[in-house]
C-alpha atoms as a PDB file:
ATOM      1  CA  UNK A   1      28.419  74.885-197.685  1.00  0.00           C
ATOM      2  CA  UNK A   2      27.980  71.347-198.075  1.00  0.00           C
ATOM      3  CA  UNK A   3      24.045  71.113-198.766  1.00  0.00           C
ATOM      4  CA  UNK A   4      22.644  69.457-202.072  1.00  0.00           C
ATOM      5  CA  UNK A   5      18.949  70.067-203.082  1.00  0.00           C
ATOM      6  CA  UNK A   6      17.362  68.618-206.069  1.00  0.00           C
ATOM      7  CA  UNK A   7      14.798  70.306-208.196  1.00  0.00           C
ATOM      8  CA  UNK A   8      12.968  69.506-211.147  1.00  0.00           C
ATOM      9  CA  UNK A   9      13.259  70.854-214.395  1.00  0.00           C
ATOM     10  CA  UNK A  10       9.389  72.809-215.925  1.00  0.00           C
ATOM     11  CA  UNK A  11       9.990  71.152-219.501  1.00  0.00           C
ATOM     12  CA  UNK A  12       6.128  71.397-219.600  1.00  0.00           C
ATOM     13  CA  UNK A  13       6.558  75.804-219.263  1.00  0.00           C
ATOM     14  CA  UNK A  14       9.254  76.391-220.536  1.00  0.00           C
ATOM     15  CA  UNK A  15      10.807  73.472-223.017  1.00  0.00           C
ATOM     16  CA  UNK A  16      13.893  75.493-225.087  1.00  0.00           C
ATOM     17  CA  UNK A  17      14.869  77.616-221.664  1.00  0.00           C
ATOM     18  CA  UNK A  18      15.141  73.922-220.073  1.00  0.00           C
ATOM     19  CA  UNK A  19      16.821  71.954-222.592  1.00  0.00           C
ATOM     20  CA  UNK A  20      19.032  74.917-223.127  1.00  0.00           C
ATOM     21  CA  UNK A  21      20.203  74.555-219.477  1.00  0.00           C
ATOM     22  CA  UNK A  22      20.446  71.176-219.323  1.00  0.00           C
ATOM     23  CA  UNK A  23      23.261  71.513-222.586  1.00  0.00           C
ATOM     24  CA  UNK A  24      25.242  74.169-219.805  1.00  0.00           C
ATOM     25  CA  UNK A  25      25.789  71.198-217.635  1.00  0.00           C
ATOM     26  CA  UNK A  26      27.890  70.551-215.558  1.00  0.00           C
ATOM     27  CA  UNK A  27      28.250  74.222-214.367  1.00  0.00           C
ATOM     28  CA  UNK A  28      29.901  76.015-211.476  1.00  0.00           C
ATOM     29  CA  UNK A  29      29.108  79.407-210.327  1.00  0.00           C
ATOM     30  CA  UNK A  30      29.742  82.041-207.228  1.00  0.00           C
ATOM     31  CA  UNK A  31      26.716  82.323-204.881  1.00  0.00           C
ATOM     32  CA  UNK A  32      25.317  85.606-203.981  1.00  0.00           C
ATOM     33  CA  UNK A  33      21.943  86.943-202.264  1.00  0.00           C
ATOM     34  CA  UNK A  34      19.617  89.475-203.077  1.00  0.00           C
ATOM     35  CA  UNK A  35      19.841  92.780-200.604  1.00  0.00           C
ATOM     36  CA  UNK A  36      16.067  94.672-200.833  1.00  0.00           C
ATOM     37  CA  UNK A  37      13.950  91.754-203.374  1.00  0.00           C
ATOM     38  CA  UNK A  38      13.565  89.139-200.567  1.00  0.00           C
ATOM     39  CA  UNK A  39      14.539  85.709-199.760  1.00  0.00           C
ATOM     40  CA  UNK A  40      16.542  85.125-202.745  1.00  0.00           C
ATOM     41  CA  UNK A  41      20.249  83.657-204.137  1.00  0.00           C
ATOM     42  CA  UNK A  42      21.434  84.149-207.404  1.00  0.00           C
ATOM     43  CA  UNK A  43      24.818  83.783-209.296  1.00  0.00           C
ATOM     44  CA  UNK A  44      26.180  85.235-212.897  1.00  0.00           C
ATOM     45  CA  UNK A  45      24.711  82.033-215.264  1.00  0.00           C
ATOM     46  CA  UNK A  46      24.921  82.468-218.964  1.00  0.00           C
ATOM     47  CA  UNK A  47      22.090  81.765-221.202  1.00  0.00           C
ATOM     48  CA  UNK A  48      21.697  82.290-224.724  1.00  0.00           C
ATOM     49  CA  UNK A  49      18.344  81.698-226.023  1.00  0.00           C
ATOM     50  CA  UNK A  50      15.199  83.257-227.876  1.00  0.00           C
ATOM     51  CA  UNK A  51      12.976  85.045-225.667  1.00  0.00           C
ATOM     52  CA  UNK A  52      10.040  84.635-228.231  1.00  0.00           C
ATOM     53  CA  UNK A  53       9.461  81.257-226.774  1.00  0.00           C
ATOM     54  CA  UNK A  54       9.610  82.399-223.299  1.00  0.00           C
ATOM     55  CA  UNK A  55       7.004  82.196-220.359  1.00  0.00           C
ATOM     56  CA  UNK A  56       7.207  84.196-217.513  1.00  0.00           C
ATOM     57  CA  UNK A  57       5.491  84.310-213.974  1.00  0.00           C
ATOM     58  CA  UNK A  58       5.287  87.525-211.644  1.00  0.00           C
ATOM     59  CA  UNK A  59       8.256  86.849-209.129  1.00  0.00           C
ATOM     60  CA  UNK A  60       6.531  87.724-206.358  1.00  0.00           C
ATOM     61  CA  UNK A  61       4.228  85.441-207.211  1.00  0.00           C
ATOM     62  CA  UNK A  62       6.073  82.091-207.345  1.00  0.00           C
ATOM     63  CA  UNK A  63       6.302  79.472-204.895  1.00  0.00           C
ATOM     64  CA  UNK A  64       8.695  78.745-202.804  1.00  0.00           C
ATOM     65  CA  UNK A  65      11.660  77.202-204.132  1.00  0.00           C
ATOM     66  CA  UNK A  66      11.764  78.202-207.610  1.00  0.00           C
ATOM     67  CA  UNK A  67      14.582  78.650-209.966  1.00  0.00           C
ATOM     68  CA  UNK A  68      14.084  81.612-212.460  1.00  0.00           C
ATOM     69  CA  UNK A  69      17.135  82.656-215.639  1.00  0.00           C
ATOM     70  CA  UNK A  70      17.004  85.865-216.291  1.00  0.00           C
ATOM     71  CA  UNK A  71      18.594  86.212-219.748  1.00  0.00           C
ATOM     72  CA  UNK A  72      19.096  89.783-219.620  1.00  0.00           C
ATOM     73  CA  UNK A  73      21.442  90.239-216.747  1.00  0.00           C
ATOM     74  CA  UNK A  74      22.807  86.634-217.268  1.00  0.00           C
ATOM     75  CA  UNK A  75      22.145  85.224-213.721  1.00  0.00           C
ATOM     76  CA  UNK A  76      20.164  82.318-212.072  1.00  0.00           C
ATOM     77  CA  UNK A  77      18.339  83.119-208.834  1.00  0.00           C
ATOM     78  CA  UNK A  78      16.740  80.557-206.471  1.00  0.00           C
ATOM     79  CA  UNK A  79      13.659  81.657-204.454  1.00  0.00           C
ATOM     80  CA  UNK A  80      13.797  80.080-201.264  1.00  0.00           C
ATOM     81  CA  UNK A  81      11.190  82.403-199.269  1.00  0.00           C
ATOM     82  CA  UNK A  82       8.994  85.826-200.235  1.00  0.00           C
ATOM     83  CA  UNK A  83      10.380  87.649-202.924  1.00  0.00           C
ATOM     84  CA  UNK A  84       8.392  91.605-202.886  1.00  0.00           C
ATOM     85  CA  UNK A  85       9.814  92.332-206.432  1.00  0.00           C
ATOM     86  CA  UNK A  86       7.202  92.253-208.962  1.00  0.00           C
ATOM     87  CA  UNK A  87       8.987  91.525-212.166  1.00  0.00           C
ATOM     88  CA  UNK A  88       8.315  88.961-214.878  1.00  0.00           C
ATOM     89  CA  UNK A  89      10.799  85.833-214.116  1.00  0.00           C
ATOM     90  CA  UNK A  90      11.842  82.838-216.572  1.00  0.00           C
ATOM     91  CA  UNK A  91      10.936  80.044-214.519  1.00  0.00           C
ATOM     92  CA  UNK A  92      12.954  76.924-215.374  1.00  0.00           C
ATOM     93  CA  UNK A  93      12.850  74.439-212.368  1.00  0.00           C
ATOM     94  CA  UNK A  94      11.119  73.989-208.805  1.00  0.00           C
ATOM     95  CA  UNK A  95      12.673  72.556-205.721  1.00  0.00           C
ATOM     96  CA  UNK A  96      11.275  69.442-204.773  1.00  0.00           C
ATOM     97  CA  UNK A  97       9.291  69.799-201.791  1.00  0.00           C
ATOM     98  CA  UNK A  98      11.231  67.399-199.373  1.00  0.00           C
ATOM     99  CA  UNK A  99      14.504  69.435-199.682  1.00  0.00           C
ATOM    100  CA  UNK A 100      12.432  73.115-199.178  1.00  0.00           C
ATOM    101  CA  UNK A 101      13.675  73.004-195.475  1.00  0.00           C
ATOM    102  CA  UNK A 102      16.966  72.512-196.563  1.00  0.00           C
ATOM    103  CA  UNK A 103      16.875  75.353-199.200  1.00  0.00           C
ATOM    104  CA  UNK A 104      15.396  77.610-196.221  1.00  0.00           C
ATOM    105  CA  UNK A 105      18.678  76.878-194.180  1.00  0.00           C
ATOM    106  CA  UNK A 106      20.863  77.118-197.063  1.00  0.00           C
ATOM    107  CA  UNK A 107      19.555  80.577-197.867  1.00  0.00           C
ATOM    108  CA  UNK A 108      19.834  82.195-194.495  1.00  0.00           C
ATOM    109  CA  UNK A 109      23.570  80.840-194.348  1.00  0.00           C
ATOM    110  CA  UNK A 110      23.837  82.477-197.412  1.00  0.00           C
ATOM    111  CA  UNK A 111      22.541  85.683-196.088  1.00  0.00           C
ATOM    112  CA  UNK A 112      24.985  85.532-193.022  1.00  0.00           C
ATOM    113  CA  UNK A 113      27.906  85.266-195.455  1.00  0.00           C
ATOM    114  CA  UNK A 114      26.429  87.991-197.433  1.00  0.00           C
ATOM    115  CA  UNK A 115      26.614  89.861-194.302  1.00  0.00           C
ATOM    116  CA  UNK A 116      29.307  88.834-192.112  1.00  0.00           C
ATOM    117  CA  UNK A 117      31.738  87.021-194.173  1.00  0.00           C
ATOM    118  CA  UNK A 118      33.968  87.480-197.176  1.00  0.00           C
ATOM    119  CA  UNK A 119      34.191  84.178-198.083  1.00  0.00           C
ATOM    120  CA  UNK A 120      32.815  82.975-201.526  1.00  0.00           C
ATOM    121  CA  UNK A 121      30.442  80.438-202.172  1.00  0.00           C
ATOM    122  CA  UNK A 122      30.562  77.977-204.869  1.00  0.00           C
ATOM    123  CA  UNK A 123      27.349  76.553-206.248  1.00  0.00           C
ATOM    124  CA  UNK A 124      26.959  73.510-208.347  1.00  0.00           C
ATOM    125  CA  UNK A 125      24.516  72.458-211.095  1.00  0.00           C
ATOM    126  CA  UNK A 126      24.138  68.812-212.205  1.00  0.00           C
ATOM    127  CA  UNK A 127      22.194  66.891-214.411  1.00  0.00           C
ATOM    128  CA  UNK A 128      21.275  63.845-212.485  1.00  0.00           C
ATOM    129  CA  UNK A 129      18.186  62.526-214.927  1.00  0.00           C
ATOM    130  CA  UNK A 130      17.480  61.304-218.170  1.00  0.00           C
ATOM    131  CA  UNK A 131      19.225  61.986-221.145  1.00  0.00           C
ATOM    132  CA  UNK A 132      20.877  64.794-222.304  1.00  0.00           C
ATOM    133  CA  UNK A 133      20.581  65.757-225.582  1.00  0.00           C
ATOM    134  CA  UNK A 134      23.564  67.251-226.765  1.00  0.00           C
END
């Protein structure tokens, strides 16, 4: 779809979820949207971690543009409006306020697609800070 948002990782909440990610990286993944929970995307991501050292927020909750693992079902979902579902979510990055607009339009192309379209939708994940530690 041609849009790029940055976010920024919550090393501070949730250090081993976020480093773990970071070691996934470069990673490509199909782009989906969430039917009855709200203004959400998501795509199949695997995670391996221990849960033990886990914090989690109440989804509805969160603020707009965040980026929750769930290491259950194995899939990433980005927040990009309300989200009415009230479960506990792995927060591991936020988008950074300037591209929030941008995550907005993305999502409700996203929708349309989910909708009216058969097309699939790759989505990208890139380090672009620091460095890794692999």
């Amino acid at each position: 779809m041609g849009t790029e948002v940055k976010a920024e990782l919550l090393t501070e909440l949730n250090p081993a979820a976020c480093e773990a990610f970071i070691k996934t990286l470069p990673n490509k993944s199909i782009q989906s949207h969430a039917v009855v929970a709200g203004y959400q995307m998501y795509c199949p991501y695997r995670l391996i971690i221990d849960k033990s050292e886990c914090v989690y927020e109440s989804m509805e909750r969160q603020p707009i543009g965040r980026i929750n693992i769930d290491l259950d079902f194995q899939y990433l979902s980005i927040n990009y409006g309300e989200v009415t579902e009230a479960v506990p979510a792995l927060a591991i990055a936020q988008i950074v306020q300037n591209d929030i607009g941008k995550l907005r339009d993305l999502g409700e192309r996203v929708w349309n697609n989910l909708l009216f379209s058969s097309d699939y939708i790759l989505v990208e994940f890139e380090y672009l800070g620091g460095e890794k530690n692999e």
